[in-house]
N, C-alpha and C. Protein backbone atom coordinates (compact mmCIF):
# COMPACT_ATOMS: atom_id res chain seq x y z
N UNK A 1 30.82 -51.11 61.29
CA UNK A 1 31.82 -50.08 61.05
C UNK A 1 32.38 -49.65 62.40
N UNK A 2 33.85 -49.53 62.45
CA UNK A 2 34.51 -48.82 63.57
C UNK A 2 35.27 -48.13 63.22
N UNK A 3 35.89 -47.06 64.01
CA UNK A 3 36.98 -46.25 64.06
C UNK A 3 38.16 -46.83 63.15
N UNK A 4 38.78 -48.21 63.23
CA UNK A 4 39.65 -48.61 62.56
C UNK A 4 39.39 -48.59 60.90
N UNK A 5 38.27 -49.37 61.32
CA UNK A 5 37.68 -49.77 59.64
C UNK A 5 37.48 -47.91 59.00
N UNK A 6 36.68 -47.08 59.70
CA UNK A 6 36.69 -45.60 59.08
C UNK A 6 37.67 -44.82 58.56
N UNK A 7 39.06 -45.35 59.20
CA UNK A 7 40.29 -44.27 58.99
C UNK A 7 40.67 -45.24 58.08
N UNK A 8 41.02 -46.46 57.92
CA UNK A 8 41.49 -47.50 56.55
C UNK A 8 40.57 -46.84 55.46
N UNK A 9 39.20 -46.36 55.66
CA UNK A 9 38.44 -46.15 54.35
C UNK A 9 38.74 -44.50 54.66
N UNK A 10 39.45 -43.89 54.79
CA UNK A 10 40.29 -42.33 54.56
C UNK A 10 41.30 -42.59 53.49
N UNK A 11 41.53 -42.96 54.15
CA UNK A 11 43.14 -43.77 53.35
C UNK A 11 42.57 -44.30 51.78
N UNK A 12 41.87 -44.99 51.98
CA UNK A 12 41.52 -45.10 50.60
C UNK A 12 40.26 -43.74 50.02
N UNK A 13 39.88 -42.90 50.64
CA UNK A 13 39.27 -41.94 49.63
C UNK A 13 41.00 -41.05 49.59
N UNK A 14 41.73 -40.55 50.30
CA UNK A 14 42.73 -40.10 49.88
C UNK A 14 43.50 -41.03 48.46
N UNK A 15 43.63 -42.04 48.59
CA UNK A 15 44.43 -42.67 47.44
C UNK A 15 43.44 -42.29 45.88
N UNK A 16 42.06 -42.34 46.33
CA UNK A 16 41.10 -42.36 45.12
C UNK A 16 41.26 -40.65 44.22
N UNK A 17 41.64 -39.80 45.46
CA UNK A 17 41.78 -38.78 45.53
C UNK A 17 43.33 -38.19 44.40
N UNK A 18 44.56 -38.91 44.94
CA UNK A 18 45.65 -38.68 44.25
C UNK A 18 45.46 -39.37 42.85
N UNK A 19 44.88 -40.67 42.30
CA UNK A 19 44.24 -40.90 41.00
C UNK A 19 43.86 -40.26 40.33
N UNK A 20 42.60 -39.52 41.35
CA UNK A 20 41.60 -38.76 40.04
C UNK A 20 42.65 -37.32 40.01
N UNK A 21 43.28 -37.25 40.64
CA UNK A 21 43.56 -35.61 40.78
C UNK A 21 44.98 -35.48 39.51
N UNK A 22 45.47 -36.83 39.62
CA UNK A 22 46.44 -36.58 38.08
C UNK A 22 45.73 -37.25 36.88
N UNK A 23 44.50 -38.13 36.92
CA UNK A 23 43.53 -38.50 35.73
C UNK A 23 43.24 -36.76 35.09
N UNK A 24 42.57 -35.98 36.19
CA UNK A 24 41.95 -34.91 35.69
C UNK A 24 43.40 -33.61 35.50
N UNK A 25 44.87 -33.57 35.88
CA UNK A 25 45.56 -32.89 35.35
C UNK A 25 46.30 -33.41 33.60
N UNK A 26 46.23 -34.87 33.96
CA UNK A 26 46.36 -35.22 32.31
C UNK A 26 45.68 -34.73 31.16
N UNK A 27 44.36 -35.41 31.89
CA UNK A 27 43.45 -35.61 30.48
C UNK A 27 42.00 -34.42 30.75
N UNK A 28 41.96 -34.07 31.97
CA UNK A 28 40.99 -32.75 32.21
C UNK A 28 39.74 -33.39 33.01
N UNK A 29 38.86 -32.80 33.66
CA UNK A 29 37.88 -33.31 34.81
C UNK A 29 37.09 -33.77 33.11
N UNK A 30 36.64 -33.47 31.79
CA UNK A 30 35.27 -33.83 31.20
C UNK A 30 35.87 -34.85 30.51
N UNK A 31 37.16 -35.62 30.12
CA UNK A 31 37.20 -36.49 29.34
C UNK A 31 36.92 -37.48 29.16
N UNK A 32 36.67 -37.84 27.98
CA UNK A 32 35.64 -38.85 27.82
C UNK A 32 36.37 -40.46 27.58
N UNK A 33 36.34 -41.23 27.48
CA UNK A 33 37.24 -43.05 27.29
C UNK A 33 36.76 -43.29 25.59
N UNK A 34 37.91 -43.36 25.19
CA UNK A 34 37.00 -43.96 23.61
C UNK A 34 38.27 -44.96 23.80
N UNK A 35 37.82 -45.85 22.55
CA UNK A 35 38.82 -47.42 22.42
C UNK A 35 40.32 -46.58 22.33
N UNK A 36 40.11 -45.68 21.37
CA UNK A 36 41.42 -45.33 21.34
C UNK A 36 41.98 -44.04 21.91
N UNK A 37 41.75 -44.13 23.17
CA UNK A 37 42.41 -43.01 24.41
C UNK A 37 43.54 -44.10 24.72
N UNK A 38 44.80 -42.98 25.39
CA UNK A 38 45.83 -43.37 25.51
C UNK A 38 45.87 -44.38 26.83
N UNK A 39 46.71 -46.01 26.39
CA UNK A 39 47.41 -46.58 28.00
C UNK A 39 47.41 -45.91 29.33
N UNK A 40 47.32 -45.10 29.37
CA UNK A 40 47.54 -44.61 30.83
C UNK A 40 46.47 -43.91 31.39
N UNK A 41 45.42 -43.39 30.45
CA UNK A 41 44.32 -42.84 30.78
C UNK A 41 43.56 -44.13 31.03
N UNK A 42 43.58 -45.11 30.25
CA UNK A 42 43.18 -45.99 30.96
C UNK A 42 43.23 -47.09 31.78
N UNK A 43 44.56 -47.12 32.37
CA UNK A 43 45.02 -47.16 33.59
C UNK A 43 44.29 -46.41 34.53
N UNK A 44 44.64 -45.62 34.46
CA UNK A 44 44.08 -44.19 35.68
C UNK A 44 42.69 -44.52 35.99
N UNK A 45 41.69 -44.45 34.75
CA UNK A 45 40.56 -44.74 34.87
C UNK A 45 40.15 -45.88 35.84
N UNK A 46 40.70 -47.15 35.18
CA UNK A 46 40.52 -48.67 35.52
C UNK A 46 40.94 -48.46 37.06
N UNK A 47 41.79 -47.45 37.73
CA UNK A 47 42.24 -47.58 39.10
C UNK A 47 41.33 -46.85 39.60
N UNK A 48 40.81 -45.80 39.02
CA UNK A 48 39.59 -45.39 40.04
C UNK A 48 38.52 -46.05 40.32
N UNK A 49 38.37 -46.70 39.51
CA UNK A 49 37.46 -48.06 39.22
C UNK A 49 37.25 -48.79 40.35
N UNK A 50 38.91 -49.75 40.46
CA UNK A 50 38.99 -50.38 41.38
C UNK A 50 39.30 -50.02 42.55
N UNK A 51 39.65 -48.30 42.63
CA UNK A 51 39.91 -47.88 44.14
C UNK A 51 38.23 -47.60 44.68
N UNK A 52 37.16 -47.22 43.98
CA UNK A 52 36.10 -46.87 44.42
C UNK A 52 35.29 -48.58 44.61
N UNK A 53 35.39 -49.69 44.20
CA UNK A 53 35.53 -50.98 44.59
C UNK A 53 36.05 -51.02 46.19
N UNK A 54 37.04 -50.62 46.35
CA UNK A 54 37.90 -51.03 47.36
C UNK A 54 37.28 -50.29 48.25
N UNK A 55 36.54 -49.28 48.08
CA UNK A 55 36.26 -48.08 49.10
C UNK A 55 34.47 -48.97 49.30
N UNK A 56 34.20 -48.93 48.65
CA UNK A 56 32.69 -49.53 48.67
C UNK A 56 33.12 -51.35 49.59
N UNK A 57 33.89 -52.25 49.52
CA UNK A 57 34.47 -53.00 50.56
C UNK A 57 34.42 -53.08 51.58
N UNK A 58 34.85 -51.50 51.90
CA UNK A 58 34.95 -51.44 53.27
C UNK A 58 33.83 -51.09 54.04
N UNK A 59 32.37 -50.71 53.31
CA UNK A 59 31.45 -50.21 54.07
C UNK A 59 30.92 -51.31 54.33
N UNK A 60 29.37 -51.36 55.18
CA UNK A 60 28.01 -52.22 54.92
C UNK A 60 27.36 -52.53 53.78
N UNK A 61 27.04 -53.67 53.81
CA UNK A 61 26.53 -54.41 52.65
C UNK A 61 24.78 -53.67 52.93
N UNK A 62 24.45 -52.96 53.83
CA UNK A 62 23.38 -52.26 54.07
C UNK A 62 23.43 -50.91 53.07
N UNK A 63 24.71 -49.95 53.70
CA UNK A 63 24.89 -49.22 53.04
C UNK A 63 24.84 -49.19 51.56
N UNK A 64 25.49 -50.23 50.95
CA UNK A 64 25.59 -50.45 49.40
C UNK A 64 24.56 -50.62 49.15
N UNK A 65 23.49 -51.25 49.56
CA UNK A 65 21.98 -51.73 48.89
C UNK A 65 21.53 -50.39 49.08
N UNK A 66 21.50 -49.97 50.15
CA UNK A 66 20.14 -48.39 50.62
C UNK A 66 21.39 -47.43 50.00
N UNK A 67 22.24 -47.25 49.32
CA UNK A 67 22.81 -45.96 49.16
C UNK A 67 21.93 -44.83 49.05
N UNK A 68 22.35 -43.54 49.91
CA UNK A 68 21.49 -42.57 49.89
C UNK A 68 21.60 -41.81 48.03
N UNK A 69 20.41 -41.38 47.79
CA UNK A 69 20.45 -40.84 46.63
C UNK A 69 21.00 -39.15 46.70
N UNK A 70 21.95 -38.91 46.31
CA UNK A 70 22.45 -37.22 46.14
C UNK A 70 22.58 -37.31 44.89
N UNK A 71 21.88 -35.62 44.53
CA UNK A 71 21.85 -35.05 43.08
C UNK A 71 22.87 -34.03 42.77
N UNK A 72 23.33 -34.25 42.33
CA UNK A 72 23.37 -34.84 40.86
C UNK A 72 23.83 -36.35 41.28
N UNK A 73 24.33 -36.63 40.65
CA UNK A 73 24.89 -38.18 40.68
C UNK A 73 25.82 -37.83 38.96
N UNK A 74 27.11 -38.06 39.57
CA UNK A 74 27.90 -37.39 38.52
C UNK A 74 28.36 -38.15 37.51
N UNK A 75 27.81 -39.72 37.10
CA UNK A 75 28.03 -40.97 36.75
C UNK A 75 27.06 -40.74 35.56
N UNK A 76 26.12 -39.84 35.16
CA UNK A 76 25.44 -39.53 34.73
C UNK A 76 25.49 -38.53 33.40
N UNK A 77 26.67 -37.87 33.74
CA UNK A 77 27.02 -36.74 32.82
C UNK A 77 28.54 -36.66 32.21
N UNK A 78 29.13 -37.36 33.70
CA UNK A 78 30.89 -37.56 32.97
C UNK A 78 31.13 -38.58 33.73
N UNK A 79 32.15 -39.17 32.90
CA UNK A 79 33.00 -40.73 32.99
C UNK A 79 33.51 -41.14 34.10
N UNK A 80 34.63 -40.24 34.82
CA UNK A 80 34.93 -40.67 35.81
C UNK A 80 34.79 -39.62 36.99
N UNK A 81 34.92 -40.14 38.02
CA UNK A 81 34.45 -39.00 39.43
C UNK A 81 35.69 -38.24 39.56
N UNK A 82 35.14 -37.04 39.49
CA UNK A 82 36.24 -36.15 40.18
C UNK A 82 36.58 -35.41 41.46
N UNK A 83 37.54 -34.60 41.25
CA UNK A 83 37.78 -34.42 42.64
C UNK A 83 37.14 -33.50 43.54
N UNK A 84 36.47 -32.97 43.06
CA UNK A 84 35.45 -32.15 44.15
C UNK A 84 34.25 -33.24 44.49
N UNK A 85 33.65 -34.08 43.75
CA UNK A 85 32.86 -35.40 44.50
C UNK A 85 34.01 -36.09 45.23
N UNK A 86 35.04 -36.54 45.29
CA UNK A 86 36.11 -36.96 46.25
C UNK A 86 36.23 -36.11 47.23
N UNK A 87 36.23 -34.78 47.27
CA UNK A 87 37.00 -34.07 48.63
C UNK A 87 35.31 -33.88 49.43
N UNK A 88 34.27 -33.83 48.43
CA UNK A 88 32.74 -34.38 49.51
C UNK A 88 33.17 -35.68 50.14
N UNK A 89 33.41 -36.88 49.16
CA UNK A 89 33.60 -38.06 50.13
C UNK A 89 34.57 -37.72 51.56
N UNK A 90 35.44 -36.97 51.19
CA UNK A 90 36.56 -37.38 52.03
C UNK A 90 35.50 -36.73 53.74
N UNK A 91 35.44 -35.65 53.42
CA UNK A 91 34.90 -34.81 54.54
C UNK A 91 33.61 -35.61 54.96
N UNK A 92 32.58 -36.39 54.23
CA UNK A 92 31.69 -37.75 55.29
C UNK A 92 32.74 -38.59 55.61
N UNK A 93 33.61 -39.38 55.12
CA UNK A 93 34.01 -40.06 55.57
C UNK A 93 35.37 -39.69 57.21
N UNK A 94 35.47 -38.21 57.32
CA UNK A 94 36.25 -37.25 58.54
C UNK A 94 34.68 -37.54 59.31
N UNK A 95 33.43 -37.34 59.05
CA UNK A 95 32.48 -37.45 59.86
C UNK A 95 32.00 -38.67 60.32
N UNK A 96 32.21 -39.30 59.16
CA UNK A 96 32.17 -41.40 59.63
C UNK A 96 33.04 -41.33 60.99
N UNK A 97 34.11 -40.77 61.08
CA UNK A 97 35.11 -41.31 61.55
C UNK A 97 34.74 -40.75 63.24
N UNK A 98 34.50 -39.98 63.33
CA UNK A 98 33.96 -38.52 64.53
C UNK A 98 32.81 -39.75 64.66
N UNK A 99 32.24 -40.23 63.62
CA UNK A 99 30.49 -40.70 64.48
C UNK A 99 30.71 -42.07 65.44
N UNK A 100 32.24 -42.85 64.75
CA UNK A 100 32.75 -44.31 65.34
C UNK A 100 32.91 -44.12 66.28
N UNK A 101 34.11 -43.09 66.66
CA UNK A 101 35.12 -42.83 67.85
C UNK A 101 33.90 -42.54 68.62
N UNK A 102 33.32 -41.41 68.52
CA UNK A 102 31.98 -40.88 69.56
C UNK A 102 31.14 -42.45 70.22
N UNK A 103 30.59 -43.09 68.93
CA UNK A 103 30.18 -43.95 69.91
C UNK A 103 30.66 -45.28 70.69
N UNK A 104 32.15 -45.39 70.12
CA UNK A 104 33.01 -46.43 70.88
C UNK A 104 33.48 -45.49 71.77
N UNK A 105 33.65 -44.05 71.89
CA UNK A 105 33.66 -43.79 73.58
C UNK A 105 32.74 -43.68 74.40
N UNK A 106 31.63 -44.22 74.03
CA UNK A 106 30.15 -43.90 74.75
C UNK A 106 29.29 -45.13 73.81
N UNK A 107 28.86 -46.14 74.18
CA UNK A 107 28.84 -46.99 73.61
C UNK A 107 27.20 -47.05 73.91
N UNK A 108 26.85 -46.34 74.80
CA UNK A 108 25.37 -46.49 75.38
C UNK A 108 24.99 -45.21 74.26
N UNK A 109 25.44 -44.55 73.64
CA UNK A 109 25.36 -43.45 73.01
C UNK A 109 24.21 -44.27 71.97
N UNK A 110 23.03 -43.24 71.23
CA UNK A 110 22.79 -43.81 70.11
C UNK A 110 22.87 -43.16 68.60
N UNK A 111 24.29 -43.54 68.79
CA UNK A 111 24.75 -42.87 67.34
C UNK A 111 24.84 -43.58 66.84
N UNK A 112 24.58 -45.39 66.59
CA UNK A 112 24.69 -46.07 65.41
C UNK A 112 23.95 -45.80 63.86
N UNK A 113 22.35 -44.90 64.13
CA UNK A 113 22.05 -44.69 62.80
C UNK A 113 22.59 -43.79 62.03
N UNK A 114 23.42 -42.82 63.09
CA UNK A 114 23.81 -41.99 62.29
C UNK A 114 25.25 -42.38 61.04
N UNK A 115 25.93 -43.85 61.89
CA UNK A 115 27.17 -44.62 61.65
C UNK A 115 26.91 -44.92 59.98
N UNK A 116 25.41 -45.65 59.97
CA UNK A 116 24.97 -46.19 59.00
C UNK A 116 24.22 -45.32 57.93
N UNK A 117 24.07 -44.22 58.31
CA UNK A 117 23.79 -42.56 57.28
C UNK A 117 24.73 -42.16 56.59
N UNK A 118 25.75 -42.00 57.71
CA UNK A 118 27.13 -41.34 56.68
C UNK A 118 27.92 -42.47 55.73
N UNK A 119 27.53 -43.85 56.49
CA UNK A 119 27.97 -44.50 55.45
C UNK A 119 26.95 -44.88 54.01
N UNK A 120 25.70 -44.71 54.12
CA UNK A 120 25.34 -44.31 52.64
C UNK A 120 25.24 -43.31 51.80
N UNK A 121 25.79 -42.37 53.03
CA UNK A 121 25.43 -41.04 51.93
C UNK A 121 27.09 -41.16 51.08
N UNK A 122 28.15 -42.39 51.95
CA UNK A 122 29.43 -42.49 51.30
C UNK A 122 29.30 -43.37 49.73
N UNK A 123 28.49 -44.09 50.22
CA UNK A 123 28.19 -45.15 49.15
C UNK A 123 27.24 -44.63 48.22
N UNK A 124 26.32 -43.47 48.26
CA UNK A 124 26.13 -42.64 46.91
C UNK A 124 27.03 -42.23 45.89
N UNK A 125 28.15 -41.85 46.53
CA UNK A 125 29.20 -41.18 45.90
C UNK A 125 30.14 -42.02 44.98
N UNK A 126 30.22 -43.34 44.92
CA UNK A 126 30.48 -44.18 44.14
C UNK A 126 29.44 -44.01 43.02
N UNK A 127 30.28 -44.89 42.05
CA UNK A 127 29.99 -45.56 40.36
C UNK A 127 29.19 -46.33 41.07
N UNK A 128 27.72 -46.66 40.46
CA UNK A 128 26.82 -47.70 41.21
C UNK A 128 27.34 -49.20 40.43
N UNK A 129 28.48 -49.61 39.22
CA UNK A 129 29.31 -50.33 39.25
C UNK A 129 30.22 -50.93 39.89
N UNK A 130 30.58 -49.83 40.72
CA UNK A 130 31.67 -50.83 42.26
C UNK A 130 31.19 -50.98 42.99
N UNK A 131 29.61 -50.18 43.54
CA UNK A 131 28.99 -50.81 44.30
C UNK A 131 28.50 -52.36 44.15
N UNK A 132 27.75 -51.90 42.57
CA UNK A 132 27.67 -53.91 42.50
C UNK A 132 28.99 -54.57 42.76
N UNK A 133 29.97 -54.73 42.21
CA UNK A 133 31.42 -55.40 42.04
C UNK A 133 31.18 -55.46 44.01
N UNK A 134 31.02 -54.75 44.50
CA UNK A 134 31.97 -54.98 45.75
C UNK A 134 30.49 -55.56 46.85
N UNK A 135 29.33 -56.08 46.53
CA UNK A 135 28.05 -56.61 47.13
C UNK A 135 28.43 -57.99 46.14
N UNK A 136 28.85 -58.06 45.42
CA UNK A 136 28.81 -59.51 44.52
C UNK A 136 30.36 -60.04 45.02
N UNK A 137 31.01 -59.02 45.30
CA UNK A 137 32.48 -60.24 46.26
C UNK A 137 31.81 -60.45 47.81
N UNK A 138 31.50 -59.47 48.30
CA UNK A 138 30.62 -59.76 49.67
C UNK A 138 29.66 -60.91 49.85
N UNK A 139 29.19 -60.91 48.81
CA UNK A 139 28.33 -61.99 48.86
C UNK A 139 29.25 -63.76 48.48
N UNK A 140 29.78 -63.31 47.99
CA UNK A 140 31.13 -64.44 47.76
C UNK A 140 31.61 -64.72 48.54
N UNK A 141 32.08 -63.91 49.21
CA UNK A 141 32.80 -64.04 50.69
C UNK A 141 32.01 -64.65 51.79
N UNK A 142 30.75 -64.51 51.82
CA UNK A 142 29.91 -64.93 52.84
C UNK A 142 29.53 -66.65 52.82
């Protein structure tokens, strides 16, 4: 993980962010997916899906295996993540970003575990579904 790679994965918790934030003005933060919920809810859904995929991508394939465990784990009680678990992501991932820069300006620094902390406590915060999806293209890729 670097500075570059940290602010590309901003960018995508912001995008995950504008998703869930009109998923949950449509259809409300508790709604639930049945076969017959409307086209666009499940759209919305299917994109948070694949934006929290895309966000899990960009971390360590370390991170994704050791994801740190935080409770609640909101995958548990309702369908899709909302935006107060997003605006937590966003603010580790403002601290991912502070932990890169810090130690690519000081490189003797030893802030790498901390590099690899904030990035699992990022990769908790995912559907443990895009985590698999995005360790099973990684592993494809390799």
């Amino acid at each position: 993980m670097n500075t570059a790679f940290a602010r590309l994965l901003a960018a995508k918790v912001a995008e995950l962010m504008e998703t869930a934030s009109i998923f949950q003005a449509c259809y409300g933060k508790d709604y639930r997916m049945k076969p017959g919920s409307p086209t666009h809810a499940w759209d919305l859904y299917q994109s948070m899906l694949n934006q929290q995929t895309a966000i899990a991508q960009l971390l360590d394939i370390d991170a994704l295996e050791d994801a740190a465990l935080r409770l609640p784990q909101w995958w548990k009680w309702q369908e899709s993540i909302d935006t107060g678990v997003i605006a937590q992501m966003a603010q580790e991932t403002y601290h991912l970003i502070a932990c890169c820069a810090s130690f690519e300006a000081n490189p003797t620094a030893n802030s790498s575990p901390v590099i690899g902390c904030s990035q699992r406590v990022i990769a908790s915060m995912l559907h443990p579904s895009t985590r698999m999806v995005a360790m099973g293209e990684m592993a494809k890729a390799s």
